[in-house]
C-alpha atoms as a PDB file:
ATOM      1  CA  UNK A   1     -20.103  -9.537  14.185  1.00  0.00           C
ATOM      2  CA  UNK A   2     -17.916 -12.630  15.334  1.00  0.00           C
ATOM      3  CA  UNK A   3     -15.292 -10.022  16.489  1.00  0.00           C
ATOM      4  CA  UNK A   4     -18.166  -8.388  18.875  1.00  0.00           C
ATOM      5  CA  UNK A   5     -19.508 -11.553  19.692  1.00  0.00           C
ATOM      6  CA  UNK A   6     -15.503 -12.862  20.822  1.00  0.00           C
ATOM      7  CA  UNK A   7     -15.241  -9.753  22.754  1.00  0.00           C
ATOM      8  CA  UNK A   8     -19.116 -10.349  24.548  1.00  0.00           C
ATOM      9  CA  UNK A   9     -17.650 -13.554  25.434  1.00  0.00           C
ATOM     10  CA  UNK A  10     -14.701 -12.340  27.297  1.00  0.00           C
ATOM     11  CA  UNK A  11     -15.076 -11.857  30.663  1.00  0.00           C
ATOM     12  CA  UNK A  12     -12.426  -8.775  31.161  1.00  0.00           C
ATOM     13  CA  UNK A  13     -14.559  -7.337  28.061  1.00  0.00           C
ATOM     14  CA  UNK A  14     -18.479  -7.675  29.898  1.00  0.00           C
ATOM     15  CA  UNK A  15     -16.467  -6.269  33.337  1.00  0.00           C
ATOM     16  CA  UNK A  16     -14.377  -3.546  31.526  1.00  0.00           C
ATOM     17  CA  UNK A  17     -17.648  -2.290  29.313  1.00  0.00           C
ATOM     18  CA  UNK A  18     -19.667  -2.377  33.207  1.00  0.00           C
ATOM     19  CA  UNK A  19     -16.760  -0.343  34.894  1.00  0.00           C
ATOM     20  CA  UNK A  20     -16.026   2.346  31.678  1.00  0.00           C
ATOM     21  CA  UNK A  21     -20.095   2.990  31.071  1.00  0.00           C
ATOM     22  CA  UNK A  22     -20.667   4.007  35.069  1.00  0.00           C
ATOM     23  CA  UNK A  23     -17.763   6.000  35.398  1.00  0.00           C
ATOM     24  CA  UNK A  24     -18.513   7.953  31.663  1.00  0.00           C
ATOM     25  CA  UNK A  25     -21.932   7.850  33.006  1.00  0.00           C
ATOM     26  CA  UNK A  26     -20.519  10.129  36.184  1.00  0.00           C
ATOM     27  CA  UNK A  27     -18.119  12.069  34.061  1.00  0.00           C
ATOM     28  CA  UNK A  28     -20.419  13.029  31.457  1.00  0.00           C
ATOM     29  CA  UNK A  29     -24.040  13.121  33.274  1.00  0.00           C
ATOM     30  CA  UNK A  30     -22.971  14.137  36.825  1.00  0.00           C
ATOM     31  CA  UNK A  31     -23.472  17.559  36.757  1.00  0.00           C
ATOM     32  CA  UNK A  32     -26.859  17.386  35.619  1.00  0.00           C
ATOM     33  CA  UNK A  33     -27.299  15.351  39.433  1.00  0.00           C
ATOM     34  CA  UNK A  34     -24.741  17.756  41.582  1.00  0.00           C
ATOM     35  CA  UNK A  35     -26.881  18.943  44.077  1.00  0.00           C
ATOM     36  CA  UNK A  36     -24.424  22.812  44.477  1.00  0.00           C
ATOM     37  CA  UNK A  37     -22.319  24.775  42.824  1.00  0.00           C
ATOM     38  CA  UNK A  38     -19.376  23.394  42.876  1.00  0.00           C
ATOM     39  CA  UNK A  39     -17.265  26.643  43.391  1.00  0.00           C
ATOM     40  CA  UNK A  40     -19.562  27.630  46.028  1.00  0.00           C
ATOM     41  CA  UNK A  41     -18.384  27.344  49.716  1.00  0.00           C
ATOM     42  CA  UNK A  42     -21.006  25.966  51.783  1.00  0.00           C
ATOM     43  CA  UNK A  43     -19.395  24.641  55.141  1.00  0.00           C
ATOM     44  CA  UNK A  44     -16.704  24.419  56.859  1.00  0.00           C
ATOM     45  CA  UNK A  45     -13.485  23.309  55.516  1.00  0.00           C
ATOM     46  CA  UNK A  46     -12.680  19.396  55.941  1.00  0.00           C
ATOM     47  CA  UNK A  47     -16.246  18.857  57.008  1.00  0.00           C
ATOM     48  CA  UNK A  48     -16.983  14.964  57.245  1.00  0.00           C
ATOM     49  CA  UNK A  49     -20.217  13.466  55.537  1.00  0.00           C
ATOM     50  CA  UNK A  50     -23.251  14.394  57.076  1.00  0.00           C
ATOM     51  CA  UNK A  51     -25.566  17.981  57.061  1.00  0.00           C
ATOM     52  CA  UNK A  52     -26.652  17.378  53.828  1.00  0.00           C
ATOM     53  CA  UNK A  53     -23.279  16.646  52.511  1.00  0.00           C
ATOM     54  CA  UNK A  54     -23.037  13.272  51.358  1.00  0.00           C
ATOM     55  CA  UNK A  55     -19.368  13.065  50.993  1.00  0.00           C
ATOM     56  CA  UNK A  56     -18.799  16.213  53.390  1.00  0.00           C
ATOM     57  CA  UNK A  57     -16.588  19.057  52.339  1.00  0.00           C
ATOM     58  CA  UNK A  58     -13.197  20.031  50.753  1.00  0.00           C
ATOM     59  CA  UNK A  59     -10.555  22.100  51.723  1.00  0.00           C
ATOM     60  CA  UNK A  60     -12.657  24.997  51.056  1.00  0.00           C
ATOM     61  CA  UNK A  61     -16.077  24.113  52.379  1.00  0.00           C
ATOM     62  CA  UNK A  62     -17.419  23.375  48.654  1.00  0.00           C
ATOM     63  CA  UNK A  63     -19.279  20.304  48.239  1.00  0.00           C
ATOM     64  CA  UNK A  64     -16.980  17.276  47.713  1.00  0.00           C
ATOM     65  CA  UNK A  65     -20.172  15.249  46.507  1.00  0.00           C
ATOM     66  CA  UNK A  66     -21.020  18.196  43.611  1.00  0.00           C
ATOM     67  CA  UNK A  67     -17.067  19.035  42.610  1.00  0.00           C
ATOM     68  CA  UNK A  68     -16.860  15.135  41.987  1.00  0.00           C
ATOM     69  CA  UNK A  69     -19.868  14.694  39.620  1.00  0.00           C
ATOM     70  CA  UNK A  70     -18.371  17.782  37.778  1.00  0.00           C
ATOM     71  CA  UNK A  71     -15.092  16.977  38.077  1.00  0.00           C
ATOM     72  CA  UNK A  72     -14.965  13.893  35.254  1.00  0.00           C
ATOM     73  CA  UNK A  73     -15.646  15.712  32.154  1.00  0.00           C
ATOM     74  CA  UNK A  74     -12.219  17.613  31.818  1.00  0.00           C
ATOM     75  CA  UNK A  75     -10.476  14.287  32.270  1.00  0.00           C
ATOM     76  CA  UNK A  76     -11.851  12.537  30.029  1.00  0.00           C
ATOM     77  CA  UNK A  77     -12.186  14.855  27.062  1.00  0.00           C
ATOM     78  CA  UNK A  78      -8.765  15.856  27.849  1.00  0.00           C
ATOM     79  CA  UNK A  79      -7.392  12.328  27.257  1.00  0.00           C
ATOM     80  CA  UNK A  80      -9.490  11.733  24.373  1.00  0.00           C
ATOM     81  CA  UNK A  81      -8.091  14.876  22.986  1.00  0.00           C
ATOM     82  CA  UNK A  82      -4.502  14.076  23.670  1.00  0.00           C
ATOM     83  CA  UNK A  83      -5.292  10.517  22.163  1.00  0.00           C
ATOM     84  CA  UNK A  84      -6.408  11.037  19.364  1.00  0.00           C
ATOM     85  CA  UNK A  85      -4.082  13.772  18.782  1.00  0.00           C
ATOM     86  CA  UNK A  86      -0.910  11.428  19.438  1.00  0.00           C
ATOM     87  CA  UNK A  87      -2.765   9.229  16.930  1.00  0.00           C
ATOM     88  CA  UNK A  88      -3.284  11.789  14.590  1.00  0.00           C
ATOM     89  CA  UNK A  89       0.578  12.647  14.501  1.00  0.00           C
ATOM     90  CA  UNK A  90       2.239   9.359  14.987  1.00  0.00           C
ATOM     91  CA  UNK A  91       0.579   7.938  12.231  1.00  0.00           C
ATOM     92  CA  UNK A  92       1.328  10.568   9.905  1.00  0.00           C
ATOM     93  CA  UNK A  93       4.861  10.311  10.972  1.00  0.00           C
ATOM     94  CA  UNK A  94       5.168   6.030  11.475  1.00  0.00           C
ATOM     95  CA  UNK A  95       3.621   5.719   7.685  1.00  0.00           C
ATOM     96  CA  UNK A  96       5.986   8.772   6.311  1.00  0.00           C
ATOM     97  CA  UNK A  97       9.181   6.747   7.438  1.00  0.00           C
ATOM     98  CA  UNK A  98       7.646   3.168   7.111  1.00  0.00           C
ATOM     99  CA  UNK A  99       7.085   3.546   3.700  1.00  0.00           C
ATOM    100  CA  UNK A 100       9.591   5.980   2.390  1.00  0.00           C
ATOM    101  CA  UNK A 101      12.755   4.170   2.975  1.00  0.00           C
ATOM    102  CA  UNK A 102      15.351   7.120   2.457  1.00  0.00           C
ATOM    103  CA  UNK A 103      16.682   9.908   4.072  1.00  0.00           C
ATOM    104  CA  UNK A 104      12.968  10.601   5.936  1.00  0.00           C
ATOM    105  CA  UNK A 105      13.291   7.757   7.656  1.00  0.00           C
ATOM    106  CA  UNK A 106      16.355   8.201  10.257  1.00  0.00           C
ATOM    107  CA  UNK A 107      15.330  11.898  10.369  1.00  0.00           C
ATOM    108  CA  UNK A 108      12.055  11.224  11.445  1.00  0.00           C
ATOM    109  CA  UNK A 109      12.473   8.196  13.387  1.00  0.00           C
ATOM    110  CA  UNK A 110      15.197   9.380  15.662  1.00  0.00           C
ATOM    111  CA  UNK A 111      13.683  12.424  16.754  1.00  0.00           C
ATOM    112  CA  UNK A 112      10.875  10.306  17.467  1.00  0.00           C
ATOM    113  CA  UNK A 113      13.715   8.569  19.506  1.00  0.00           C
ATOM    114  CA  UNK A 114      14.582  12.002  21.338  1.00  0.00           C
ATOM    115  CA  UNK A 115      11.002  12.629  22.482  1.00  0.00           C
ATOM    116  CA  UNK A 116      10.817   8.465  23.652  1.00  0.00           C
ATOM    117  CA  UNK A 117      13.630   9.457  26.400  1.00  0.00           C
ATOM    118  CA  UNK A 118      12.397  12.546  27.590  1.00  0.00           C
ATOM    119  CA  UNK A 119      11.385  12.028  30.991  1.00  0.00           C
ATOM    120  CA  UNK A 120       7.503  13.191  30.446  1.00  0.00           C
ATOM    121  CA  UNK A 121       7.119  15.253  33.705  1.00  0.00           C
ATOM    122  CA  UNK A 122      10.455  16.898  33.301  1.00  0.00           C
ATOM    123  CA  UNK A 123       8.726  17.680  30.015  1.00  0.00           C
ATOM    124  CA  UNK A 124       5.666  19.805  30.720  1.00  0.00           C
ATOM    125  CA  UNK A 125       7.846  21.444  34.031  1.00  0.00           C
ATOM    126  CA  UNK A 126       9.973  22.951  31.282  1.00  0.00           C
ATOM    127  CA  UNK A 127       6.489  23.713  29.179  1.00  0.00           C
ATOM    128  CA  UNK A 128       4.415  25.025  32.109  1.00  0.00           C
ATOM    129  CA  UNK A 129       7.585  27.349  32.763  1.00  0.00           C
ATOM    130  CA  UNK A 130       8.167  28.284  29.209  1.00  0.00           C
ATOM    131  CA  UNK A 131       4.608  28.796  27.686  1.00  0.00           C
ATOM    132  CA  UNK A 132       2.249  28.653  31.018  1.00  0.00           C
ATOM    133  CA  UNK A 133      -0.494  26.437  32.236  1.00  0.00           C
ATOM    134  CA  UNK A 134      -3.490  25.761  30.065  1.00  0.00           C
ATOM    135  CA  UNK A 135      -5.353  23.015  28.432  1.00  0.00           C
ATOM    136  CA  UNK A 136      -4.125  23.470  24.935  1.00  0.00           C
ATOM    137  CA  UNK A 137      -0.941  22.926  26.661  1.00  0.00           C
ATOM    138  CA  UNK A 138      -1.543  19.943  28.129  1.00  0.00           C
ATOM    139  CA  UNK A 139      -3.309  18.291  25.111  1.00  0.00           C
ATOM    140  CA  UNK A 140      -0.748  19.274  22.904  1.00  0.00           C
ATOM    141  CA  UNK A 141       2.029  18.095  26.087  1.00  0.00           C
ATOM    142  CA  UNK A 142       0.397  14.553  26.214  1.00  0.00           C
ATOM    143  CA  UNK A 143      -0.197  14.371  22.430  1.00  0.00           C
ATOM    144  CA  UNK A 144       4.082  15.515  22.178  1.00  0.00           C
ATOM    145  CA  UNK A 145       5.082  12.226  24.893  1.00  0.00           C
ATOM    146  CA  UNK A 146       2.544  10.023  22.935  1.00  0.00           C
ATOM    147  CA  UNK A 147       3.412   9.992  19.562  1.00  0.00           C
ATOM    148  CA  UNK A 148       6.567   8.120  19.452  1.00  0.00           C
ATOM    149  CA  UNK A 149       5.216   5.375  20.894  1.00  0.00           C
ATOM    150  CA  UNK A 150       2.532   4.986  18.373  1.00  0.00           C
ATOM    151  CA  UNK A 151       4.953   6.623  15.667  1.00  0.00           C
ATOM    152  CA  UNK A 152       7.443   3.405  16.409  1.00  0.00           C
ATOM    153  CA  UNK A 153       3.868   1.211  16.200  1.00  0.00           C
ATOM    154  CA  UNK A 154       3.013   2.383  13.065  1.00  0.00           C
ATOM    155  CA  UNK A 155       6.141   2.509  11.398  1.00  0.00           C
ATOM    156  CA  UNK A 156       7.073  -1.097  11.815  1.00  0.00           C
ATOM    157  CA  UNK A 157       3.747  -2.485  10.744  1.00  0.00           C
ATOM    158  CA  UNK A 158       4.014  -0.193   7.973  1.00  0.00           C
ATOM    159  CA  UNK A 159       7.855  -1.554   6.962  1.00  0.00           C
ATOM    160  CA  UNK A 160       6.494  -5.538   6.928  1.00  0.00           C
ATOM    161  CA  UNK A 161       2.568  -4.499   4.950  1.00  0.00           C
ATOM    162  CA  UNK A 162       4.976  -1.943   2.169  1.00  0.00           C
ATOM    163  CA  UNK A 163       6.878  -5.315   0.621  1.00  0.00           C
ATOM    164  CA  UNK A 164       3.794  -7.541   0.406  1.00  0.00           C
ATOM    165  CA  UNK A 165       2.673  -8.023  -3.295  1.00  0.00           C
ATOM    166  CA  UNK A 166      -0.563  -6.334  -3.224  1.00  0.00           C
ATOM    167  CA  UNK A 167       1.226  -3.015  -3.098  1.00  0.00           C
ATOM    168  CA  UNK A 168       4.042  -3.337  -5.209  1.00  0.00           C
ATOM    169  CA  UNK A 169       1.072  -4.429  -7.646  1.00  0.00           C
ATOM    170  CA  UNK A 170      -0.156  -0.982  -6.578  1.00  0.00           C
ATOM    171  CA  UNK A 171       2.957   0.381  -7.187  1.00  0.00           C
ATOM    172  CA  UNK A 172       3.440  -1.071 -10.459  1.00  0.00           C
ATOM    173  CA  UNK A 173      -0.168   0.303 -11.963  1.00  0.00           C
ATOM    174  CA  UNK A 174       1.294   4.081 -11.201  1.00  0.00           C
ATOM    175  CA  UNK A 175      -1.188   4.756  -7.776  1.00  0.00           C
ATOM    176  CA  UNK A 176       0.828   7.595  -6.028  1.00  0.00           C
ATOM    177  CA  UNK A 177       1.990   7.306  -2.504  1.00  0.00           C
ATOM    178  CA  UNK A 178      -1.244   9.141  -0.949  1.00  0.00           C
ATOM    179  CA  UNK A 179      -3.431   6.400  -2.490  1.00  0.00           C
ATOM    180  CA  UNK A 180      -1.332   3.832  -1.818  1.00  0.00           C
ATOM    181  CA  UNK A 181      -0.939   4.609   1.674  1.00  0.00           C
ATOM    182  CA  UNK A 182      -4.725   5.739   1.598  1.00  0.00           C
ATOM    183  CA  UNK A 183      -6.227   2.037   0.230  1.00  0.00           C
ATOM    184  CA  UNK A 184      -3.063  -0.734   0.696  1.00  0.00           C
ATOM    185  CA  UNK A 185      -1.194   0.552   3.792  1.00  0.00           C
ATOM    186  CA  UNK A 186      -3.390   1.405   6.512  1.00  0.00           C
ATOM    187  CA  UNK A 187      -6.208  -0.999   6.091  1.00  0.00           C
ATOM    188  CA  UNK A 188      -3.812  -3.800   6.902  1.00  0.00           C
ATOM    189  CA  UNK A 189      -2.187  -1.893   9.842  1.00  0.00           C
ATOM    190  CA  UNK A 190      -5.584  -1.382  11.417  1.00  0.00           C
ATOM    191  CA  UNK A 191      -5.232  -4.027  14.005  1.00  0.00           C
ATOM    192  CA  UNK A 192      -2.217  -3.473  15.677  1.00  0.00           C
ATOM    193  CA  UNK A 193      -3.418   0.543  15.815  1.00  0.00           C
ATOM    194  CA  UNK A 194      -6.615  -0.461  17.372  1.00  0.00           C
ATOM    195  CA  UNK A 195      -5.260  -2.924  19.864  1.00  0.00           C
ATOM    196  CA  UNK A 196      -2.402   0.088  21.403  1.00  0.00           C
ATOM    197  CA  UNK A 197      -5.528   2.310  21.426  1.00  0.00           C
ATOM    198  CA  UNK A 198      -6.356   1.404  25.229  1.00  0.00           C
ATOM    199  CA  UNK A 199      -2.981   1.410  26.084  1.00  0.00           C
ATOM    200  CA  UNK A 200      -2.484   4.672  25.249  1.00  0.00           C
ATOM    201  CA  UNK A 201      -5.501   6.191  26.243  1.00  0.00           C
ATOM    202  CA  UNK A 202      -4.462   4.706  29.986  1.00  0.00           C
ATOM    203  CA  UNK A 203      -1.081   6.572  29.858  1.00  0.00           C
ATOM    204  CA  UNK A 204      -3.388   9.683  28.989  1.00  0.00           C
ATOM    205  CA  UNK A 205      -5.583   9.532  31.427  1.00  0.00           C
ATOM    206  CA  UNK A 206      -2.883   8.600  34.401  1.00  0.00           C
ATOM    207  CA  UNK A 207      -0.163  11.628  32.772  1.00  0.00           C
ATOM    208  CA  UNK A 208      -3.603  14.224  32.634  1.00  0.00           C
ATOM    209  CA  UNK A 209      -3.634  13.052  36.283  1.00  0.00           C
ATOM    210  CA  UNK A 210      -0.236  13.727  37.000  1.00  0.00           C
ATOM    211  CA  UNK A 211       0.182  17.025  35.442  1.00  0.00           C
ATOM    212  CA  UNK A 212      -2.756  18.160  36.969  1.00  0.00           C
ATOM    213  CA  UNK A 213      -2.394  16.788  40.509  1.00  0.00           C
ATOM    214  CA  UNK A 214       1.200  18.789  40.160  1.00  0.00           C
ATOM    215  CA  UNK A 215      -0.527  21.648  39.396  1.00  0.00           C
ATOM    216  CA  UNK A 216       1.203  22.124  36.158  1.00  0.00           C
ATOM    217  CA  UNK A 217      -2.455  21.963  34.036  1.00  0.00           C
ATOM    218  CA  UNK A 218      -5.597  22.982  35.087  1.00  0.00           C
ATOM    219  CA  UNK A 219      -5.669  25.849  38.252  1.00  0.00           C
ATOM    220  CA  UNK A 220      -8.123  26.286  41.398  1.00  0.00           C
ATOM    221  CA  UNK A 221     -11.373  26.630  41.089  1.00  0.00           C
ATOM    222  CA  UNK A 222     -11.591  24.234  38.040  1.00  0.00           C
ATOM    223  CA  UNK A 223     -13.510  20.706  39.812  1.00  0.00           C
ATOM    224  CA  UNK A 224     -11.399  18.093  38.306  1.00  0.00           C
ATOM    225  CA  UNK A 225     -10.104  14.700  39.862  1.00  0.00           C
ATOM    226  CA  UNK A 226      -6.555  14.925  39.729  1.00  0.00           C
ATOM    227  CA  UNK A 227      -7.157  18.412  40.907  1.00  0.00           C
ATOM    228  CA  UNK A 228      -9.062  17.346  43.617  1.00  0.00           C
ATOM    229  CA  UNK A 229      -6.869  15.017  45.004  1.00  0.00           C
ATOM    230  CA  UNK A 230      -4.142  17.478  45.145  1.00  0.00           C
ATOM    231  CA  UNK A 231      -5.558  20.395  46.962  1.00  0.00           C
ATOM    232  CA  UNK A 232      -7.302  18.600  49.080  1.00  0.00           C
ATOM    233  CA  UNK A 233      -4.235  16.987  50.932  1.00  0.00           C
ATOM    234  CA  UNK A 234      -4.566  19.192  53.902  1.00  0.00           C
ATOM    235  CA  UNK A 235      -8.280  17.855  55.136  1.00  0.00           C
ATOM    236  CA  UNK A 236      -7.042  14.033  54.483  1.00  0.00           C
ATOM    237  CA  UNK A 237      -7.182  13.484  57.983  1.00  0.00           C
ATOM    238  CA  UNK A 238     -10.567  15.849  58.454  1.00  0.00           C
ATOM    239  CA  UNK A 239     -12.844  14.216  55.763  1.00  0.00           C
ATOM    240  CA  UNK A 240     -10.616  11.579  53.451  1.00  0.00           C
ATOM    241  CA  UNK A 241     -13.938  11.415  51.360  1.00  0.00           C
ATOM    242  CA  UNK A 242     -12.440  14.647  49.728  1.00  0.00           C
ATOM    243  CA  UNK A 243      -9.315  12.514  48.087  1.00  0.00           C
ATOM    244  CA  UNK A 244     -10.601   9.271  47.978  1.00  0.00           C
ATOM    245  CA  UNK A 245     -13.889   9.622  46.528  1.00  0.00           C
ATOM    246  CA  UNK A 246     -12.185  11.181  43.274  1.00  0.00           C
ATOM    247  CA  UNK A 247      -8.887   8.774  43.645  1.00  0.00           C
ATOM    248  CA  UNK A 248     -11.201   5.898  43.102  1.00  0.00           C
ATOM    249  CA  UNK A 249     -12.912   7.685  39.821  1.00  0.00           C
ATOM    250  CA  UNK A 250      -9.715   8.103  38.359  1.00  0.00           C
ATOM    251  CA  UNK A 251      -8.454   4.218  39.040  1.00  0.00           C
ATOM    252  CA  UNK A 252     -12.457   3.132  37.892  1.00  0.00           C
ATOM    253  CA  UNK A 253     -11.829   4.720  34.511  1.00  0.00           C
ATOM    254  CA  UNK A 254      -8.345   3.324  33.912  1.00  0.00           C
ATOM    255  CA  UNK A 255      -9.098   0.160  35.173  1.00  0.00           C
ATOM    256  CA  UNK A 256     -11.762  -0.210  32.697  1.00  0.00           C
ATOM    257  CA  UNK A 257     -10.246   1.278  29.971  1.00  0.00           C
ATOM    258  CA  UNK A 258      -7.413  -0.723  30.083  1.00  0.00           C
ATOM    259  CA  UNK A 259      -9.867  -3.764  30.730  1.00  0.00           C
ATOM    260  CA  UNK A 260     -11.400  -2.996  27.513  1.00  0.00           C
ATOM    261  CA  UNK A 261      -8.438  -2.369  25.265  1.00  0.00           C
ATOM    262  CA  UNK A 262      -7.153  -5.864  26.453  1.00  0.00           C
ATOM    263  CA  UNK A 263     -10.161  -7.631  25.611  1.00  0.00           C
ATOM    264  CA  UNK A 264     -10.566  -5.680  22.420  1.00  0.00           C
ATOM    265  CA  UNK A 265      -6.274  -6.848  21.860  1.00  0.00           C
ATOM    266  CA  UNK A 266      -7.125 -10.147  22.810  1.00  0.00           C
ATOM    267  CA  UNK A 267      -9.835 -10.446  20.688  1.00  0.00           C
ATOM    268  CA  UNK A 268      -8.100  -9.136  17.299  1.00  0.00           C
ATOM    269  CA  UNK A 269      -4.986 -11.436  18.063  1.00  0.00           C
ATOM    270  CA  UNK A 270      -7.821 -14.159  18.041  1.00  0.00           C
ATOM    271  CA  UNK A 271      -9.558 -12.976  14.920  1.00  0.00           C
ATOM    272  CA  UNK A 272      -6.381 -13.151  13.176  1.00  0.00           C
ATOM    273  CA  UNK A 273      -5.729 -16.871  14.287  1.00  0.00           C
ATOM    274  CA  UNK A 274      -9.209 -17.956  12.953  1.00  0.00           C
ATOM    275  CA  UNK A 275      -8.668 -16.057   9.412  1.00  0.00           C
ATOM    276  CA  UNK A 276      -4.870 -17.572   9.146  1.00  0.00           C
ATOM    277  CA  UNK A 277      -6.042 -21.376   9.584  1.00  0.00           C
ATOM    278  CA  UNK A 278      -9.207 -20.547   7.095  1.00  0.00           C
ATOM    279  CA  UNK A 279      -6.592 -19.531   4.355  1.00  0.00           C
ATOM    280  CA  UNK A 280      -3.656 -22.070   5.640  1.00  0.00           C
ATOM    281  CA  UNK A 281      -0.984 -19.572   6.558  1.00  0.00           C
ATOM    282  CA  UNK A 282       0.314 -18.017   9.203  1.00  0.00           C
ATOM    283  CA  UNK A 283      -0.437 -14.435   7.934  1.00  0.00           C
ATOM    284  CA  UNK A 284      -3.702 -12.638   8.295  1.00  0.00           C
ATOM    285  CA  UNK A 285      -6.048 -12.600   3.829  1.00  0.00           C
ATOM    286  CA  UNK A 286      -4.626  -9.097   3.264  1.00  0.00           C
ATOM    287  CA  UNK A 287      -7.195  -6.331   2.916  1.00  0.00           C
ATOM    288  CA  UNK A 288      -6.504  -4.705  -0.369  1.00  0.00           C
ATOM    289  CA  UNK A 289      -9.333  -1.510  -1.630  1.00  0.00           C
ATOM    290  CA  UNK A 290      -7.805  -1.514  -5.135  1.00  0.00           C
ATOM    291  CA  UNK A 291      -8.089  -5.175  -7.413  1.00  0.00           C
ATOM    292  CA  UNK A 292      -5.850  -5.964  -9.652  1.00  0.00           C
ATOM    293  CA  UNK A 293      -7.875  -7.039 -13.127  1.00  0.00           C
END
């Protein structure tokens, strides 16, 4: 409750929350409110707004106004996706090597290294032209350039939380790895997780743009934002509407998520202050499932 209450109190937080619930508001609601088809053509290409067209027409002659309110959904499931994917596997990966301090660790670590440097672009050009163009592709492609990052996260926190007493007191009662991993390790690496969350979930939504804008995800006639902005290059000077209009939907959403993460980092950083001067220390009361007798 004081956490929430921190976060309330931080202006980035109220703004961020404002900004993220219209533009998921748009994303996920808008096609119940497009007034067309989005695929269909109705006008002439490049059309400025006016004739019933709000935001006038695309390259096409579809509706710029109806391909916008639809076009939000497959970015942001597709980033959530990818998110929690990269999550999902860097985790796994950052706890493996944190806490198993032997030959897993360089193995798993440095090829965690090798994906770091891989120019992401250069990365799903060699995927598009290996395996194709799809959306598993592209979840699985962000996920892939993700995980290091949280992998290299994860792994440190997990390297200082492994030597604190409260697990080698779980270590000395017999509780196997899974358990100790399960009830010592990752409820005292919770924090720093959480606060990278909105960080990464901006680098998803911004690559998703980028892979799609270079046509190298989803293909014509899907309505998408990136998309949108991309094909739509040759009306720019006919009806800008048709790039702008889903340009400023895509810098909405990662303004505010990135708005929120920092109040939500911000926030943690300042629980974490108040909890170390309650106990006099600089460290954080660990969090500990299991008690020792």
């Amino acid at each position: 409750m004081r956490s929430r209450t921190r976060f309330l109190r931080t202006g980035r937080g109220r703004v961020g929350i404002v900004i993220l619930w219209i533009v998921l508001f748009i994303a996920l609601f808008g096609p119940f409110f497009a007034p067309h088809d989005p695929a269909a053509i109705l006008g002439a290409p490049g059309q400025k707004p006016g004739n019933g067209f709000v935001l006038g027409t695309d390259y096409l002659g579809h509706d710029v106004l109806s391909r916008v309110l639809w076009g939000g959904r497959s970015v942001v499931w597709l980033s959530l996706a990818a998110t929690a994917l990269a999550y999902i596997t860097g985790s796994l990966v950052g706890l493996i090597a944190g806490y198993n301090r032997n030959l897993l660790d360089p193995i798993l670590m440095r090829s965690m290294d090798v994906i770091l440097v891989f120019p992401p672009l250069l990365f799903f050009l060699i995927a598009a032209t290996a395996v194709g163009t799809s959306k598993a592709v592209l979840i699985i492609g962000v996920a892939i350039v993700q995980a290091p990052g949280v992998a290299r996260i994860v792994y440190t926190a997990t390297r200082e939380t492994s030597v604190r007493g409260y697990v080698e007191a779980a270590v000395a009662r017999g509780e196997s790895t899974p358990a100790i991993l399960r009830r010592e390790i990752v409820p005292n690496i919770m924090a720093p997780m959480i606060a990278n969350v909105g960080l990464s979930l901006t680098f998803s939504i911004l690559l998703v743009a980028a892979v799609n804008f270079l046509n190298l995800g989803l293909q014509p006639p899907s309505a998408n934002w990136a998309l949108m902005i991309s094909e739509n290059r040759p009306v720019l000077s006919l009806n800008i509407w048709s790039t702008v209009a889903p340009a400023a939907c895509i810098a909405a959403l990662t303004i505010g998520v990135n708005l929120v993460g920092d109040a939500i980092s911000h926030t943690l950083g300042r629980s974490e202050e108040v909890e170390s001067e309650a106990i006099g220390t600089s460290q954080p009361e660990p969090i500990s499932v299991t008690q020792v007798g």
